[in-house]
PDB file of N, CA and C in Angstrom:
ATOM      1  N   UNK A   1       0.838  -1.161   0.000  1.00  0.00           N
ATOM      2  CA  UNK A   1       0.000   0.000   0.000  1.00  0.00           C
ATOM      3  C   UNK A   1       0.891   1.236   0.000  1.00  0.00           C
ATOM      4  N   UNK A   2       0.758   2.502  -1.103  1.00  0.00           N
ATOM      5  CA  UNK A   2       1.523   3.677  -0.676  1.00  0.00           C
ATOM      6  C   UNK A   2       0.301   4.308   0.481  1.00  0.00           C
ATOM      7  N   UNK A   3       1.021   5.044   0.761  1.00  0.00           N
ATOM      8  CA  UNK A   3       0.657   5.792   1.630  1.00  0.00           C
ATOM      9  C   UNK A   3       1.023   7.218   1.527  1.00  0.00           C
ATOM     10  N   UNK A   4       1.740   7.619   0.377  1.00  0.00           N
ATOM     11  CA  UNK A   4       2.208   8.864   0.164  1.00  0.00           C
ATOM     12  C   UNK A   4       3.173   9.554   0.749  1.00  0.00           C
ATOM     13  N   UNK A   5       3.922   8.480   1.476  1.00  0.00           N
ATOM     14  CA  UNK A   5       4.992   9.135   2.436  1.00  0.00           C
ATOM     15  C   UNK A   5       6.577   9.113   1.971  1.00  0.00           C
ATOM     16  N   UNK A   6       6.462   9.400   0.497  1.00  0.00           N
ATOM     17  CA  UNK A   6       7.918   9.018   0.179  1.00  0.00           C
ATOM     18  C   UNK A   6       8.519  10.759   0.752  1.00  0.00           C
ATOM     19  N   UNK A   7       9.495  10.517   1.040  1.00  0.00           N
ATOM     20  CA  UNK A   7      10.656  11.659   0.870  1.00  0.00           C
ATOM     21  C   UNK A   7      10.084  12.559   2.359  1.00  0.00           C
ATOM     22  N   UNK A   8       9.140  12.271   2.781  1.00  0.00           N
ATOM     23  CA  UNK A   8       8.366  13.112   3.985  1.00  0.00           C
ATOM     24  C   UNK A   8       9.382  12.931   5.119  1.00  0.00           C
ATOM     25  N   UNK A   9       9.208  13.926   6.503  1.00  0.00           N
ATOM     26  CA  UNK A   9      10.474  13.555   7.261  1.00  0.00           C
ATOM     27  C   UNK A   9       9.492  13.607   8.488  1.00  0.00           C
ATOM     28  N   UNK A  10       9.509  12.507   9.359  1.00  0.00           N
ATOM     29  CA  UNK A  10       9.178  12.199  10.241  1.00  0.00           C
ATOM     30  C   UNK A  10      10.010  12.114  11.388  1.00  0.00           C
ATOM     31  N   UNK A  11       9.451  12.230  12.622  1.00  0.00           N
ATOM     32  CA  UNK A  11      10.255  12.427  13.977  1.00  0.00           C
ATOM     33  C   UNK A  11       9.038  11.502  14.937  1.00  0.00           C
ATOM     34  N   UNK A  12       9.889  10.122  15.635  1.00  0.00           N
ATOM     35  CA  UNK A  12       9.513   9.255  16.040  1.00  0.00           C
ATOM     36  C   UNK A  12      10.131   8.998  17.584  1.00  0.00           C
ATOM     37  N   UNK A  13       9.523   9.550  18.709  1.00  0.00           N
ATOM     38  CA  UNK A  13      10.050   9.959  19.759  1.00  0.00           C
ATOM     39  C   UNK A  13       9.737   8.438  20.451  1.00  0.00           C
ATOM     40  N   UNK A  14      10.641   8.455  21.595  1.00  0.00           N
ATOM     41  CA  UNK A  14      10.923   6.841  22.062  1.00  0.00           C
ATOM     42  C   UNK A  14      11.247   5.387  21.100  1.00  0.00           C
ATOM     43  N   UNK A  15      11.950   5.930  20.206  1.00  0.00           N
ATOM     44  CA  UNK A  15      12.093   4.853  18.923  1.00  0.00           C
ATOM     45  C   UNK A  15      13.146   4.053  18.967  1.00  0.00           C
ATOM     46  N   UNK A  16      13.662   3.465  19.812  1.00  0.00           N
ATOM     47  CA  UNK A  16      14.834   2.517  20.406  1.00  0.00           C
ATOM     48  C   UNK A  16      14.675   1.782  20.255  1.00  0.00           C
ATOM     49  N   UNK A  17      12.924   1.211  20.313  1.00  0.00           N
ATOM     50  CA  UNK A  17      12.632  -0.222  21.047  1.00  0.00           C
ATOM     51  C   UNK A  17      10.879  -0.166  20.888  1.00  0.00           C
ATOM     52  N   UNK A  18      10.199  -1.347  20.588  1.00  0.00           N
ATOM     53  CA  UNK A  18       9.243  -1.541  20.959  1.00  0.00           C
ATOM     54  C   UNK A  18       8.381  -0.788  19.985  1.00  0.00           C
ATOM     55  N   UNK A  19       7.405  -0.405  20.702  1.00  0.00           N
ATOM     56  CA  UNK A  19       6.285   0.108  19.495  1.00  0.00           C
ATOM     57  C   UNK A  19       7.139   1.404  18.582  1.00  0.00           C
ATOM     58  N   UNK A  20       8.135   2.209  19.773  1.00  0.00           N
ATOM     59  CA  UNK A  20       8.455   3.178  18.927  1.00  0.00           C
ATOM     60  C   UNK A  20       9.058   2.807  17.509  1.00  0.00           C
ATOM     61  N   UNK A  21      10.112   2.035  17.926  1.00  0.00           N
ATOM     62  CA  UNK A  21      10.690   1.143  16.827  1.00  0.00           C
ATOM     63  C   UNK A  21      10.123   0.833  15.502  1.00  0.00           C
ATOM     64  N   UNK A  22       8.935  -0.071  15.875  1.00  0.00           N
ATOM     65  CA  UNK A  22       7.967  -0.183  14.534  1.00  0.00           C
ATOM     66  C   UNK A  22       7.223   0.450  14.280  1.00  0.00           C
ATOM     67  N   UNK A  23       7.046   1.837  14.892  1.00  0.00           N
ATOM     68  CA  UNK A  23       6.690   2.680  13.893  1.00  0.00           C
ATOM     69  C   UNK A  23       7.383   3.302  12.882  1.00  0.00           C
ATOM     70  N   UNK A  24       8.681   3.597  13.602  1.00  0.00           N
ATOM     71  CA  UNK A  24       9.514   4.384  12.825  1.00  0.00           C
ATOM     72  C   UNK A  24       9.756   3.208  11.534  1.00  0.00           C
ATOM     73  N   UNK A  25      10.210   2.066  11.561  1.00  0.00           N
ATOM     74  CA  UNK A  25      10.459   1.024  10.359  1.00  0.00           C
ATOM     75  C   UNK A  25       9.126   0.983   9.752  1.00  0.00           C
ATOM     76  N   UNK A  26       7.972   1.177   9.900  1.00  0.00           N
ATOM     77  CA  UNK A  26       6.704   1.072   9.028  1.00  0.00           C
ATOM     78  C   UNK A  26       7.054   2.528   7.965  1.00  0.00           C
ATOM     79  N   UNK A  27       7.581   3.665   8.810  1.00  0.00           N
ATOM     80  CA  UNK A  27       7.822   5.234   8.339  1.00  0.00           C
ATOM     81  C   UNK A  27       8.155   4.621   6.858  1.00  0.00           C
ATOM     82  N   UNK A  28       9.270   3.806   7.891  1.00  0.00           N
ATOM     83  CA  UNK A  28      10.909   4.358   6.752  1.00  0.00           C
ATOM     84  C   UNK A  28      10.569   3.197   5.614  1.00  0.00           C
ATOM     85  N   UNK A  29       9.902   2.140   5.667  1.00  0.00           N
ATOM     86  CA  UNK A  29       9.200   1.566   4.685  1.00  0.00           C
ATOM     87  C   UNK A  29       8.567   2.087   3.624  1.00  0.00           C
ATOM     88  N   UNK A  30       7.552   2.971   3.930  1.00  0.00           N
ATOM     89  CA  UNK A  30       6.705   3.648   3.553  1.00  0.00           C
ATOM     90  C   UNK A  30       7.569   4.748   2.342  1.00  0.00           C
ATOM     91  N   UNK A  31       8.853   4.670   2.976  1.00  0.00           N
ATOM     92  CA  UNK A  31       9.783   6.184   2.086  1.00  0.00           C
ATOM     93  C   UNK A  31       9.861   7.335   2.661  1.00  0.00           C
ATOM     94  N   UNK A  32       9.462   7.335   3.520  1.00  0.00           N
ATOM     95  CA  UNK A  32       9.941   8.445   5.016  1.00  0.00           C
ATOM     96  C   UNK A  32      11.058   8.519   5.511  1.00  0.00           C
ATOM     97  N   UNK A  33      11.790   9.815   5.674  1.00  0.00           N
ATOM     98  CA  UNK A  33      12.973   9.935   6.268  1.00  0.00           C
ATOM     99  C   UNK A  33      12.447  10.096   7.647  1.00  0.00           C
ATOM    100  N   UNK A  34      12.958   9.299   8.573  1.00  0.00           N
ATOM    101  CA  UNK A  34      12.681   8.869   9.776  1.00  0.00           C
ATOM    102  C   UNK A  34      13.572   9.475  11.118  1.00  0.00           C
ATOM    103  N   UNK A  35      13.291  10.300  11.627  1.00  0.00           N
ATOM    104  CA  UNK A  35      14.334  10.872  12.946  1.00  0.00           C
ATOM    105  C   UNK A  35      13.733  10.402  13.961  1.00  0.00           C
ATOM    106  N   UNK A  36      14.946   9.351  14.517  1.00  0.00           N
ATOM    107  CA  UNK A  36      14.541   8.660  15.767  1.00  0.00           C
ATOM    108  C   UNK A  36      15.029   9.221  16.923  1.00  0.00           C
ATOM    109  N   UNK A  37      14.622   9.417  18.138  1.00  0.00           N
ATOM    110  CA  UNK A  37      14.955   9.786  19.143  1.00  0.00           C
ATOM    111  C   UNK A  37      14.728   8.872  20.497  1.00  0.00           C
ATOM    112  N   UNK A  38      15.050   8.949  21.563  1.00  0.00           N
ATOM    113  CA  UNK A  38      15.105   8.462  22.184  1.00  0.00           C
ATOM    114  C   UNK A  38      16.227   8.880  22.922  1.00  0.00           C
ATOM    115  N   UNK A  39      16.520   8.303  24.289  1.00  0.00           N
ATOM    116  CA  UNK A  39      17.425   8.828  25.471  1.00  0.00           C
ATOM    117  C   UNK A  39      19.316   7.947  24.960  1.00  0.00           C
ATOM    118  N   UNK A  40      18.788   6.699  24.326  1.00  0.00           N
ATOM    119  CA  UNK A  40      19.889   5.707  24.616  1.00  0.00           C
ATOM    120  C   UNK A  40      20.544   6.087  23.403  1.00  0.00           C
ATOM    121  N   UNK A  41      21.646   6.099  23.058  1.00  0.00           N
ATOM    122  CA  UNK A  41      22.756   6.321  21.842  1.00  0.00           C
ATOM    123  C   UNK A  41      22.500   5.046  21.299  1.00  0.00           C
ATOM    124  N   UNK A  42      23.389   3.969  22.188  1.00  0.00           N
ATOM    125  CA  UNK A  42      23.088   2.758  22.063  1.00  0.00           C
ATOM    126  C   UNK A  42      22.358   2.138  21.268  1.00  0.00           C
ATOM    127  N   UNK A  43      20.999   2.310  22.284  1.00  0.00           N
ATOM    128  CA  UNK A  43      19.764   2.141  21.843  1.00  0.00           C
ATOM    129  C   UNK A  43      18.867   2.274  20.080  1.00  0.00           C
ATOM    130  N   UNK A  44      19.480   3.569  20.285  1.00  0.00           N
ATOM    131  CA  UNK A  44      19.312   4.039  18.800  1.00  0.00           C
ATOM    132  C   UNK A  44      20.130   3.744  17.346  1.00  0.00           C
ATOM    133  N   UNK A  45      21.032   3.180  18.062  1.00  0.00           N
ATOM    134  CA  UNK A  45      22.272   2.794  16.977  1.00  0.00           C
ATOM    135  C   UNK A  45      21.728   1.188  16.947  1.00  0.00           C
ATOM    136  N   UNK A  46      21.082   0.594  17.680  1.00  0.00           N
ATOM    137  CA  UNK A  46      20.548  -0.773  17.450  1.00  0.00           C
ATOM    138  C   UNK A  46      19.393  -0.405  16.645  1.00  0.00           C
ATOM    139  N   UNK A  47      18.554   0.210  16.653  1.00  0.00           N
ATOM    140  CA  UNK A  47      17.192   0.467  15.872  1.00  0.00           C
ATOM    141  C   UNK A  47      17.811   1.185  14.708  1.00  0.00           C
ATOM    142  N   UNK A  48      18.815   2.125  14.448  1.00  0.00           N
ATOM    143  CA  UNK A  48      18.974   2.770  12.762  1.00  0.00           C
ATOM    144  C   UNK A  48      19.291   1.321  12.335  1.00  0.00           C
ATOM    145  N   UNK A  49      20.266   0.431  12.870  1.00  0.00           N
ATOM    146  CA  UNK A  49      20.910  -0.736  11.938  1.00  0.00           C
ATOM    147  C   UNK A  49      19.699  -1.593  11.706  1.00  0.00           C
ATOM    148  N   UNK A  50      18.689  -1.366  12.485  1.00  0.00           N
ATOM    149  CA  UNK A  50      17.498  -2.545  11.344  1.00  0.00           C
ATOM    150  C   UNK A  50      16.636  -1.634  11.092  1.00  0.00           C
ATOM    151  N   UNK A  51      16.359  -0.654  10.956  1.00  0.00           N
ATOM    152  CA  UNK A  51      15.469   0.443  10.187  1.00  0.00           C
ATOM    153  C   UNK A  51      15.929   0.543   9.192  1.00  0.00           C
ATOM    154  N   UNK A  52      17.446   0.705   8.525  1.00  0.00           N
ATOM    155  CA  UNK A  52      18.428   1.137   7.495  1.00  0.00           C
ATOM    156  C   UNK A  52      18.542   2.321   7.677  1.00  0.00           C
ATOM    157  N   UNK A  53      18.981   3.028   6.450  1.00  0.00           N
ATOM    158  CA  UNK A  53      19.733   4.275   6.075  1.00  0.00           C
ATOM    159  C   UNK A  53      18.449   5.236   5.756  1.00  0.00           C
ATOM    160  N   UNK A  54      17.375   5.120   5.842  1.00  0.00           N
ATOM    161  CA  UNK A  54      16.093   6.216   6.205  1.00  0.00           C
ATOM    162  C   UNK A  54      15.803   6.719   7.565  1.00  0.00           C
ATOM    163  N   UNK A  55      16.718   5.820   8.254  1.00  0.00           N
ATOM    164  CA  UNK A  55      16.735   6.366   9.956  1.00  0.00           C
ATOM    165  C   UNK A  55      17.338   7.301  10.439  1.00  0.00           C
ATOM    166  N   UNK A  56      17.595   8.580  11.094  1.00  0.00           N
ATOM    167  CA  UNK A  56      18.525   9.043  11.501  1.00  0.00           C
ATOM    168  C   UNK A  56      18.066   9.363  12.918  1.00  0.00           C
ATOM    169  N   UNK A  57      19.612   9.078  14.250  1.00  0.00           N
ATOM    170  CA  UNK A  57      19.065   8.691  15.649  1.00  0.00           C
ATOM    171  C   UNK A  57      19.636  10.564  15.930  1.00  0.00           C
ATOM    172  N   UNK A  58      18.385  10.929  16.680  1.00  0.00           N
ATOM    173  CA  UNK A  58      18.817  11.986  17.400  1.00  0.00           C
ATOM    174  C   UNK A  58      18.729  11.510  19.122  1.00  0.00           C
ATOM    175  N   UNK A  59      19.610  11.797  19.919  1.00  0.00           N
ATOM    176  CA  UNK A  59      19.605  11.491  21.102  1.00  0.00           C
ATOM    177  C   UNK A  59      18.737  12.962  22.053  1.00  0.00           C
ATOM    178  N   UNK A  60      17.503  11.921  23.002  1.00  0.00           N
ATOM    179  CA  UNK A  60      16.493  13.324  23.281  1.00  0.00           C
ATOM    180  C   UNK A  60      16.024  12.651  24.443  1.00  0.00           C
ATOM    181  N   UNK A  61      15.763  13.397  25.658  1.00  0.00           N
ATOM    182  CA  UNK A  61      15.139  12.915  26.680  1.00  0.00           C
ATOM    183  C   UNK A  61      13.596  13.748  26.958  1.00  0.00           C
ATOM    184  N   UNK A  62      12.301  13.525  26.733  1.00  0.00           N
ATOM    185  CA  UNK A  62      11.187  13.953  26.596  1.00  0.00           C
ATOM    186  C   UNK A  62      10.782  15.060  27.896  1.00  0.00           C
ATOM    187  N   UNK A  63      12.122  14.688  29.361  1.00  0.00           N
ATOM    188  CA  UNK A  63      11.862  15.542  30.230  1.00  0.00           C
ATOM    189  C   UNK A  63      12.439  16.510  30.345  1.00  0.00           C
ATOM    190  N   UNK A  64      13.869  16.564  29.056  1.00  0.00           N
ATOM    191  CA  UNK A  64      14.256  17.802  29.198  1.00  0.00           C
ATOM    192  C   UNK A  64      14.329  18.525  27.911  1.00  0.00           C
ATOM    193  N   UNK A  65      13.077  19.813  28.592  1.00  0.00           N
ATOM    194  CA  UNK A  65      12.728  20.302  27.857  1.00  0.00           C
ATOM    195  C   UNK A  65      13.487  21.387  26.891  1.00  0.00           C
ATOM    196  N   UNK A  66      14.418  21.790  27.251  1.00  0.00           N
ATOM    197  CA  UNK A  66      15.860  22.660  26.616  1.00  0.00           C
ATOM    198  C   UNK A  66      15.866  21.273  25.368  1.00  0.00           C
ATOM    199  N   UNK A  67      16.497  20.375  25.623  1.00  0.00           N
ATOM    200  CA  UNK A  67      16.371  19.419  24.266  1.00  0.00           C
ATOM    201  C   UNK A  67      15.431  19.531  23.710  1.00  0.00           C
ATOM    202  N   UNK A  68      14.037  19.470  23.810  1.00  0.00           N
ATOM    203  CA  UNK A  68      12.465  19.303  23.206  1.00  0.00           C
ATOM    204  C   UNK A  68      12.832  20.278  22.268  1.00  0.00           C
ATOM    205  N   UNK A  69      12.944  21.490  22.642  1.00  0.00           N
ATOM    206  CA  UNK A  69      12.945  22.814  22.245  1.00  0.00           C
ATOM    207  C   UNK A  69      14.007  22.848  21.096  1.00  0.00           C
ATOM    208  N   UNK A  70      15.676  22.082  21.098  1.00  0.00           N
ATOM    209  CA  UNK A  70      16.353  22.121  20.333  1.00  0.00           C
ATOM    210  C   UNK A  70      16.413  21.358  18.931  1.00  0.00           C
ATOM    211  N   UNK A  71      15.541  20.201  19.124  1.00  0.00           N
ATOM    212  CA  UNK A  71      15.292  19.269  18.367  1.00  0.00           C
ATOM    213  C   UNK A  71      14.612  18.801  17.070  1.00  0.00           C
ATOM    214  N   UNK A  72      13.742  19.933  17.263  1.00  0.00           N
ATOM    215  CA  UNK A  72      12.765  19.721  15.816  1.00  0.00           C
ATOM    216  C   UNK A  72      13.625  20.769  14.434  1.00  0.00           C
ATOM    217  N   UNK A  73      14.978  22.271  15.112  1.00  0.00           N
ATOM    218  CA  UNK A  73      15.770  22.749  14.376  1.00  0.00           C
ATOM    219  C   UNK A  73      16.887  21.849  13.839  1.00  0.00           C
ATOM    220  N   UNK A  74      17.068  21.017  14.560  1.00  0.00           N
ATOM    221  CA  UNK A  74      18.591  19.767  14.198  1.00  0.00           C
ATOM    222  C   UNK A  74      17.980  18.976  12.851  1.00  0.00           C
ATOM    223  N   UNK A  75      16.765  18.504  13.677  1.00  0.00           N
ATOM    224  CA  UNK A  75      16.002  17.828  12.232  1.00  0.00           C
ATOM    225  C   UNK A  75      15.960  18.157  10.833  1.00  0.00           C
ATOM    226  N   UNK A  76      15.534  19.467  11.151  1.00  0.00           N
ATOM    227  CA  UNK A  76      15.118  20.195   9.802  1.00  0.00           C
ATOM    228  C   UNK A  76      16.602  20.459   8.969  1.00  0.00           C
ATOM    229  N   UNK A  77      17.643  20.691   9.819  1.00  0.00           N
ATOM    230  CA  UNK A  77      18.886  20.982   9.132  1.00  0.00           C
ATOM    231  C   UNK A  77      19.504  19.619   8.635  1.00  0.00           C
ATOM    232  N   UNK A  78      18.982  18.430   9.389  1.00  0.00           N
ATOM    233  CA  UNK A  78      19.551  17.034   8.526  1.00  0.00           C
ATOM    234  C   UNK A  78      18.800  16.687   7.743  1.00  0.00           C
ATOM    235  N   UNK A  79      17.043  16.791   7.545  1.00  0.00           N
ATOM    236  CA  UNK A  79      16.377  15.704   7.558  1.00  0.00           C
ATOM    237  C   UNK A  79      15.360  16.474   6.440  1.00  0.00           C
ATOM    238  N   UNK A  80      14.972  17.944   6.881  1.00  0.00           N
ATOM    239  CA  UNK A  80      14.307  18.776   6.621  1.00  0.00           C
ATOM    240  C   UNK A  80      13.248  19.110   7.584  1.00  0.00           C
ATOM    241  N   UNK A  81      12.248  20.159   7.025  1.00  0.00           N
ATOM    242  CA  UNK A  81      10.803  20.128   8.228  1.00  0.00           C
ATOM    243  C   UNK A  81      10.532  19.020   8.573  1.00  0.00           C
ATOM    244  N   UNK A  82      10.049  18.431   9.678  1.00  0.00           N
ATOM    245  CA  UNK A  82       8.964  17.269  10.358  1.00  0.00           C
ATOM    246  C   UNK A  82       7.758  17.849   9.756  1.00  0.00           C
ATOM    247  N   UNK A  83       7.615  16.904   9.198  1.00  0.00           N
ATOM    248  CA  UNK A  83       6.043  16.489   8.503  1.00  0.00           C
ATOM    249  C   UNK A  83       4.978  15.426   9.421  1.00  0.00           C
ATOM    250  N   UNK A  84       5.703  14.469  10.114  1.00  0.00           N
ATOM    251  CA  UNK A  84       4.766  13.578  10.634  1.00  0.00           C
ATOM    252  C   UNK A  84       5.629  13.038  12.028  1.00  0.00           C
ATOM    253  N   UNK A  85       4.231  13.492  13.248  1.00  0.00           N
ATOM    254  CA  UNK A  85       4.867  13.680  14.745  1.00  0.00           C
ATOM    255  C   UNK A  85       4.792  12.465  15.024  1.00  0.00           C
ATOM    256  N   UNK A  86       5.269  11.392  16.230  1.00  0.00           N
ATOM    257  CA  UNK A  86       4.928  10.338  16.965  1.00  0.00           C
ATOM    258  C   UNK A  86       5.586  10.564  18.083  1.00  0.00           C
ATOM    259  N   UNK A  87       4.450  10.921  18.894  1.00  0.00           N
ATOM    260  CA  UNK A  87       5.226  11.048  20.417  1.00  0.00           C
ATOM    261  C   UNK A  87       5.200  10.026  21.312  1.00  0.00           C
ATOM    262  N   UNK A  88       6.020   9.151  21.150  1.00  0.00           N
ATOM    263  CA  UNK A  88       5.692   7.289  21.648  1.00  0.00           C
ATOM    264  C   UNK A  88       6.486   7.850  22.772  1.00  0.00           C
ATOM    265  N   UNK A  89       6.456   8.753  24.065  1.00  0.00           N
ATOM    266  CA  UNK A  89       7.566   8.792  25.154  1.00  0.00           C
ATOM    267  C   UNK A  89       6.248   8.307  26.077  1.00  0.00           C
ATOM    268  N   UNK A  90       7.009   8.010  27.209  1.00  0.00           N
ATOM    269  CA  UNK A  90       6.267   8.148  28.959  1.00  0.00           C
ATOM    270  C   UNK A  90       5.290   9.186  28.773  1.00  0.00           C
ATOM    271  N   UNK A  91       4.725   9.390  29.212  1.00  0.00           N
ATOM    272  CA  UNK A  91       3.891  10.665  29.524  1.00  0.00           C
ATOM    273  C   UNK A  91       3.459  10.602  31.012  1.00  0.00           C
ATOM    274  N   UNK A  92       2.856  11.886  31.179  1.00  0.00           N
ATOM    275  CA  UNK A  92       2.449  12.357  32.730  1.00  0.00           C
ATOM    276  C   UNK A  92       1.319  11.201  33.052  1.00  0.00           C
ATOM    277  N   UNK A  93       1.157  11.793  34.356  1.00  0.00           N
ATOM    278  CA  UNK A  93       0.621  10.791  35.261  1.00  0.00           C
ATOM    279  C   UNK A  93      -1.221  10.736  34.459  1.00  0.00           C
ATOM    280  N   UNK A  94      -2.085   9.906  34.617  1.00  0.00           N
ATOM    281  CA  UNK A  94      -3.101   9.934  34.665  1.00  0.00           C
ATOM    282  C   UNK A  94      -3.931  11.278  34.656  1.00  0.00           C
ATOM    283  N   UNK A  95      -4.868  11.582  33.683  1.00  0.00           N
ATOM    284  CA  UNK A  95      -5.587  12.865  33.899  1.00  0.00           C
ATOM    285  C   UNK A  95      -5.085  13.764  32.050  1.00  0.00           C
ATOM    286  N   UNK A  96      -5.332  15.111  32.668  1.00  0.00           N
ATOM    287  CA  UNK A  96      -5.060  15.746  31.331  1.00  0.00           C
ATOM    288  C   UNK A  96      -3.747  16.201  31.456  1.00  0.00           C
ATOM    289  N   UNK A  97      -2.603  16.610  30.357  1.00  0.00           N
ATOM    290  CA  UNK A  97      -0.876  17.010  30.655  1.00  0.00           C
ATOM    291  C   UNK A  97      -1.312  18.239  31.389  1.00  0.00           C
ATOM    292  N   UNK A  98      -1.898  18.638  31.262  1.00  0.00           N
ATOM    293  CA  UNK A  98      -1.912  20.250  31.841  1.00  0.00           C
ATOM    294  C   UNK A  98      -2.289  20.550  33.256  1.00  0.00           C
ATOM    295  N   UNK A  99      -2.683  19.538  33.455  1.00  0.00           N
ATOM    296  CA  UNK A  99      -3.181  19.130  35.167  1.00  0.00           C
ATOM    297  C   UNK A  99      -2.389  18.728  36.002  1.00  0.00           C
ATOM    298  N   UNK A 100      -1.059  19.136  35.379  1.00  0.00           N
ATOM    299  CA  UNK A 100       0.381  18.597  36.402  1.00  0.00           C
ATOM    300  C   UNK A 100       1.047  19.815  36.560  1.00  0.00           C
ATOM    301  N   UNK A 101       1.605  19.531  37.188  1.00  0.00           N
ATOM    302  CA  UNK A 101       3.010  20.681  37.209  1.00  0.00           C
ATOM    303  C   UNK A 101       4.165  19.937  36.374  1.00  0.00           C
ATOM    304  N   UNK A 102       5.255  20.746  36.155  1.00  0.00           N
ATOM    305  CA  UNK A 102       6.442  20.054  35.209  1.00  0.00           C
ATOM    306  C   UNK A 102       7.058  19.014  35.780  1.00  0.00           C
ATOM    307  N   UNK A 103       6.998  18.777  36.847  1.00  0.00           N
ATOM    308  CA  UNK A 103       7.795  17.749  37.935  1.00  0.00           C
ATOM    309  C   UNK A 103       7.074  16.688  37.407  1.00  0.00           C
ATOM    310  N   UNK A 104       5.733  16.723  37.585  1.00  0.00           N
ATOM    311  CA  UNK A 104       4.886  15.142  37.489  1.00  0.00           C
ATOM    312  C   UNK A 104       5.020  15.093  36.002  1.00  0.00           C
TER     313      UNK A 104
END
């Protein structure tokens, strides 16, 4: 099936492992340039080598927000604009995000 996603640049947050993972390899299937993130270097250097060469690992931790903030400019200068979000991280506790303070 296309899906129309050739050449599009996607940013696939928690993509190390697990669901993040296969999303980002469905992306980069699809013909999506794929920016993976996640906390682990490691981590991410295990997921570009079976995603292939449509992957590129940015190292990002979802709680710090100085990174959040730096991250979608790094992209655009490797990858181009983010076209298509996946925010596969932890998230806040139960309830709505805005119903926390930054701690929770």
């Amino acid at each position: 099936m296309d899906l129309g996603l050739e050449g599009r640049v996607a940013l696939v947050m928690g993509a190390s492992r697990g669901i993040g993972r296969g999303i980002a390899a469905a992306l980069a299937r699809e013909g999506a340039k794929v920016a993976v993130a996640s906390r682990s270097q490691e981590k991410l250097d295990e997921a570009v080598a079976e995603i292939g060469e449509a992957a590129t690992s940015f190292v990002a931790d979802a709680s710090d927000l100085d990174r959040l903030a730096a991250l979608p400019g790094e992209i655009e200068e490797a990858l181009g604009p983010i076209e298509i979000l996946v925010l596969n991280a932890g998230g806040p506790p139960f309830g709505g995000a805005l119903d926390h303070d930054l701690d929770a």
